[in-house]
N, C-alpha and C. Protein backbone atom coordinates (compact mmCIF):
# COMPACT_ATOMS: atom_id res chain seq x y z
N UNK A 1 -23.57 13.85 7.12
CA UNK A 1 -22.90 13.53 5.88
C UNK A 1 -21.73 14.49 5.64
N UNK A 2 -21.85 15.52 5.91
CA UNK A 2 -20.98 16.81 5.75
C UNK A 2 -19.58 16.12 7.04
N UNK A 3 -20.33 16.21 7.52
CA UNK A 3 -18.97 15.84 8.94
C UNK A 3 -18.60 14.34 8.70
N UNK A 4 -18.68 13.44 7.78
CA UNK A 4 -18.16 12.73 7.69
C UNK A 4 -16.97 12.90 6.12
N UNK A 5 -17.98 12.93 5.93
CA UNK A 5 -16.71 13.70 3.94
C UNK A 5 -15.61 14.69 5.12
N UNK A 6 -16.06 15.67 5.68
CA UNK A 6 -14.71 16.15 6.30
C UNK A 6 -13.74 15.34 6.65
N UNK A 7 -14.23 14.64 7.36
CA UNK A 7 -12.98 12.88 8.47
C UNK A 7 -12.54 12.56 6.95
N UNK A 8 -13.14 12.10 6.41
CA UNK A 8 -12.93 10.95 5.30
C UNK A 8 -12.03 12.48 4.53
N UNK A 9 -11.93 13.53 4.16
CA UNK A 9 -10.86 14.19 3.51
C UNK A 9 -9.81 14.47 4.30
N UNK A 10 -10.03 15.08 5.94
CA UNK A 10 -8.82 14.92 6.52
C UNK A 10 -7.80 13.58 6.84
N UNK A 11 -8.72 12.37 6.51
CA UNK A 11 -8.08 11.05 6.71
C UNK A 11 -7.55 11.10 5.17
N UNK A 12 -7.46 11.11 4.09
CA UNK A 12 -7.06 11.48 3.14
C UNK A 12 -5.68 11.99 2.76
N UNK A 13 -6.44 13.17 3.39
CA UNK A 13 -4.75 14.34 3.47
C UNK A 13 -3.67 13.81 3.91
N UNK A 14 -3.84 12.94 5.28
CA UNK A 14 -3.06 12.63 5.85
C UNK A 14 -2.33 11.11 5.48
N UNK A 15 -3.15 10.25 4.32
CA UNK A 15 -2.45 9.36 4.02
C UNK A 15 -1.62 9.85 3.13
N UNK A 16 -1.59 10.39 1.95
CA UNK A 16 -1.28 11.46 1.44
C UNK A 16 0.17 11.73 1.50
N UNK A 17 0.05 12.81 2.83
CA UNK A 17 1.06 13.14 3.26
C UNK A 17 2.32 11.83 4.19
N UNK A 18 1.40 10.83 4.44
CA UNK A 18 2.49 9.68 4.98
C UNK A 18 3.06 8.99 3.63
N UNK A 19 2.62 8.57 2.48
CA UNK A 19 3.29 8.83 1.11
C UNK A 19 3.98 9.35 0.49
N UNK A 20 4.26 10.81 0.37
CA UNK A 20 4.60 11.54 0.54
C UNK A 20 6.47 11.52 1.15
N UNK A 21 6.06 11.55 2.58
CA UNK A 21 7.51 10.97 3.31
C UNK A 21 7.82 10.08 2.40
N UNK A 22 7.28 8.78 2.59
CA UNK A 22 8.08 7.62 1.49
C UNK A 22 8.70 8.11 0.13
N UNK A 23 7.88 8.64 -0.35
CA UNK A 23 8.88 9.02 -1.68
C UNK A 23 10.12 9.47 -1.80
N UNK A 24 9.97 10.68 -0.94
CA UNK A 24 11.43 11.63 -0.43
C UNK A 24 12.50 10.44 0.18
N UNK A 25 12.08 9.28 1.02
CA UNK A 25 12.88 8.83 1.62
C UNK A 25 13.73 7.73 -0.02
N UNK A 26 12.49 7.21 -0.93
CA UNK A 26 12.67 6.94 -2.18
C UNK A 26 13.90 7.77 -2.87
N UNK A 27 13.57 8.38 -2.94
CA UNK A 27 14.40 9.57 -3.84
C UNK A 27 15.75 9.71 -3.57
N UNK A 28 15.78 9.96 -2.23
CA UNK A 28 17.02 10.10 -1.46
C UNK A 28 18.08 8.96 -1.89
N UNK A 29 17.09 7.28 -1.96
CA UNK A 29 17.54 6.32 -2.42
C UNK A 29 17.88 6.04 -3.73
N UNK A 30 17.67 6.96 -4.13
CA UNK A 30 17.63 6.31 -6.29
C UNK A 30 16.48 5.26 -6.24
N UNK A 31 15.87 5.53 -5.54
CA UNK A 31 14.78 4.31 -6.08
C UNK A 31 13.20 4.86 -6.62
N UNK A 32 13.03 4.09 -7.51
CA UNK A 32 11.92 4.79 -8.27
C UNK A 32 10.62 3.89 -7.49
N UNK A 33 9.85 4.84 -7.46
CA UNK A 33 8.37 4.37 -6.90
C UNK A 33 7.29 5.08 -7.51
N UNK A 34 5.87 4.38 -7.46
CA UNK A 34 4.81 4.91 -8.12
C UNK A 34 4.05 4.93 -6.87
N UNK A 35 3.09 6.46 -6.36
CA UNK A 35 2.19 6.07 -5.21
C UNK A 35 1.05 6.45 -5.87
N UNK A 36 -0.03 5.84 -5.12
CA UNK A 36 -1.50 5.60 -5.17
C UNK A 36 -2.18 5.54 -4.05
N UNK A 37 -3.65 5.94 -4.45
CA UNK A 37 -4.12 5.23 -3.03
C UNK A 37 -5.30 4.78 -3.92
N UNK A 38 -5.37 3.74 -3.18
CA UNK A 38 -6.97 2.83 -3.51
C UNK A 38 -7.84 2.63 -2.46
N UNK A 39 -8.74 2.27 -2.77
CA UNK A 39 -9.66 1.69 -1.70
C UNK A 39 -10.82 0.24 -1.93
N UNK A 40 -10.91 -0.43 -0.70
CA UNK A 40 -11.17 -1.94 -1.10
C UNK A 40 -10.45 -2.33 0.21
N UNK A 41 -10.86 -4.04 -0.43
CA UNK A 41 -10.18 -4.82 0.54
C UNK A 41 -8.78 -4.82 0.13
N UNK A 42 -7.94 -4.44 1.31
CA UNK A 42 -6.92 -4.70 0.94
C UNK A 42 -5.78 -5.91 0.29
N UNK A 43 -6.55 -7.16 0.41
CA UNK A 43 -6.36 -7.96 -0.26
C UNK A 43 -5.69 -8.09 -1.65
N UNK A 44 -7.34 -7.72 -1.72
CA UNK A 44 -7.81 -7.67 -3.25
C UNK A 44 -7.31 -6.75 -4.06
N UNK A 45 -7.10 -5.50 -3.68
CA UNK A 45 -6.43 -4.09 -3.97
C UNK A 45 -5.04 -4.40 -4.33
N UNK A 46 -4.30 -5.12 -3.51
CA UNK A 46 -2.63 -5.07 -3.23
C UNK A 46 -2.08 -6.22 -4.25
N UNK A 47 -3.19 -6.76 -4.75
CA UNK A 47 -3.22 -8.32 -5.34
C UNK A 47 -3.20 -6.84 -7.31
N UNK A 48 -4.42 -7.30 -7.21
CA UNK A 48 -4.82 -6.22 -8.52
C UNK A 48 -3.86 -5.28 -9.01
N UNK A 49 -3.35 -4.79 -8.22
CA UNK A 49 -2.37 -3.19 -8.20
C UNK A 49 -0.88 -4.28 -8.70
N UNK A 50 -0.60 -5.23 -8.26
CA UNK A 50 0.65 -5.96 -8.07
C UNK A 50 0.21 -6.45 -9.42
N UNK A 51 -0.87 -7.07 -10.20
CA UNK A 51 -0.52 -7.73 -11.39
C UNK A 51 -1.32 -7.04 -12.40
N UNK A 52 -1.36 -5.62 -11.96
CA UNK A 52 -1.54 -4.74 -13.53
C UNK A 52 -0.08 -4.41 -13.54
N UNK A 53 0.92 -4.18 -12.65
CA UNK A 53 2.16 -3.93 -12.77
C UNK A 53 2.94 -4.59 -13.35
N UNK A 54 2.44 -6.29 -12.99
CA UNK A 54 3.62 -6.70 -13.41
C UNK A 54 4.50 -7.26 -12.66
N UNK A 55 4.42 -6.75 -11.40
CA UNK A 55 5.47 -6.52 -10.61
C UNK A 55 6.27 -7.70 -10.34
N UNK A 56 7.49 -7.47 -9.99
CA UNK A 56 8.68 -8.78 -9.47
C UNK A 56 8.18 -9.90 -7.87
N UNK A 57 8.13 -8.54 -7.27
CA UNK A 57 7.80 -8.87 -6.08
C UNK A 57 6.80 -8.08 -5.20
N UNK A 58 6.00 -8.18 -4.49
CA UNK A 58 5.45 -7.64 -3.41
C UNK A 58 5.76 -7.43 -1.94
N UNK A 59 5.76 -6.02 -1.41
CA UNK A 59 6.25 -5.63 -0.27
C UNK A 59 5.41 -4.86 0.23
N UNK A 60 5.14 -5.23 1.34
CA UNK A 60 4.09 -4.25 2.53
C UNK A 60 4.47 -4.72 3.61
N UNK A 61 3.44 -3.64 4.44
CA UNK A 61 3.58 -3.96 5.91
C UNK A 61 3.23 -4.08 6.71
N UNK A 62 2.86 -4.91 7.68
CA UNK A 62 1.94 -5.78 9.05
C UNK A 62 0.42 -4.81 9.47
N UNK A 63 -0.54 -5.31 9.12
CA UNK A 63 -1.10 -3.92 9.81
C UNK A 63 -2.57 -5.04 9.60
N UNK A 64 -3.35 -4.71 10.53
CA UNK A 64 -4.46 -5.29 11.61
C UNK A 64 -5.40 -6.18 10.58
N UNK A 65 -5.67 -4.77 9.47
CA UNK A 65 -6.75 -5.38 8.54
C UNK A 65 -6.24 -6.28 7.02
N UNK A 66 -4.82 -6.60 7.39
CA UNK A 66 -4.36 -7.59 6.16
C UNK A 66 -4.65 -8.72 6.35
N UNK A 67 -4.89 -9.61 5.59
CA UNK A 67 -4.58 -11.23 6.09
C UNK A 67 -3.62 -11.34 5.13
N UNK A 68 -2.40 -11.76 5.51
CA UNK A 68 -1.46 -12.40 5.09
C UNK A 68 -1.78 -13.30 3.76
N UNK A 69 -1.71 -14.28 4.30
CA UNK A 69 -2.53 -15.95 3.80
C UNK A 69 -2.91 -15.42 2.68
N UNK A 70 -4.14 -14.50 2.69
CA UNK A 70 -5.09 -14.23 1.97
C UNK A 70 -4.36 -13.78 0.31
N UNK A 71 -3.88 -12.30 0.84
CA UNK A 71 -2.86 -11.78 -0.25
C UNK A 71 -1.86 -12.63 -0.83
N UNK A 72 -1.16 -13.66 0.12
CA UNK A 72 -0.15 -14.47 -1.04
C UNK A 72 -1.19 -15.34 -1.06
N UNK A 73 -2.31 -15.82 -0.95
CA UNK A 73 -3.00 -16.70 -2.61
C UNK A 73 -2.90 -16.28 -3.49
N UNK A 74 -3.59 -14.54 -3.23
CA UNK A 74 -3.97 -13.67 -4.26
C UNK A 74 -3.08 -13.59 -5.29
N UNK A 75 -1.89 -12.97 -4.92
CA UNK A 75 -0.63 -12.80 -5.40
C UNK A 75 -0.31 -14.32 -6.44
N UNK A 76 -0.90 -15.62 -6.21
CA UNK A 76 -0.23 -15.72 -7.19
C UNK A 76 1.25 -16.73 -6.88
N UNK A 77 1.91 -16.30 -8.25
CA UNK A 77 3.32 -16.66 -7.98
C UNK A 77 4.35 -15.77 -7.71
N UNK A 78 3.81 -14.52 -7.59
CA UNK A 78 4.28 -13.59 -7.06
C UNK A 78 4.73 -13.34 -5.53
N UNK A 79 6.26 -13.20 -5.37
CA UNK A 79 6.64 -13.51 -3.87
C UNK A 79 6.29 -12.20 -3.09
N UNK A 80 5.59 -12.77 -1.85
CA UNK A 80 5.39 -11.77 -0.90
C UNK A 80 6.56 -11.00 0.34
N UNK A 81 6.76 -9.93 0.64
CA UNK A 81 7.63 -9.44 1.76
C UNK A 81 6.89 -8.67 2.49
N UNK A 82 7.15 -9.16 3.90
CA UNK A 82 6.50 -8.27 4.43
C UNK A 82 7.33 -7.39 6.01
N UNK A 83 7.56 -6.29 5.44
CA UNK A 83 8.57 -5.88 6.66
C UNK A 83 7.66 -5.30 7.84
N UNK A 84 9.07 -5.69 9.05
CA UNK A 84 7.92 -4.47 10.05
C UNK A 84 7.88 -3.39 10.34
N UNK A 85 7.93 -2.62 11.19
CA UNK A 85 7.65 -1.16 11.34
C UNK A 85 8.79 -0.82 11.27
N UNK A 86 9.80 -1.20 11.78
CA UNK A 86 11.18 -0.32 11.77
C UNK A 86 11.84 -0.46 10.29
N UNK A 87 11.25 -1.29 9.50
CA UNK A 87 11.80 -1.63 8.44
C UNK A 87 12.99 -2.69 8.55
């Protein structure tokens, strides 16, 4: 249990810190951002997070455990973007 709370805080730190980058790269931009981290299905999370906001639009990015599909049901009428790694 101990050696797993460790993983699970160093996996932490390190999302963290990849957030982190984004902001600065934010900043640099004049662009305002709010970070978080949640946990859940990401679905469901990215869906929830997007319409306590409010938000205009939704933007993320490609990664193993999303389903696509899934999130723009979720979403709504809310338009989805989804860039790839290079941006």
């Amino acid at each position: 249990a101990k050696e797993e709370k460790e993983k699970r805080d160093l996996l932490e730190d390190r999302i963290w810190n990849f957030l982190y980058q984004i902001e600065d790269v934010a900043f640099g931009r004049e662009l305002k951002i709010s970070l978080m981290l949640e946990e859940g299905k990401p679905e469901e999370t990215i869906a929830s997070v997007v319409k306590s906001y409010e938000a205009d639009l939704c933007v993320t990015f490609p990664y193993k455990e999303l389903d696509a599909e899934l999130l723009l049901r979720k979403l709504g009428p809310t338009p989805l973007l989804i860039f790839n790694q290079e941006g």
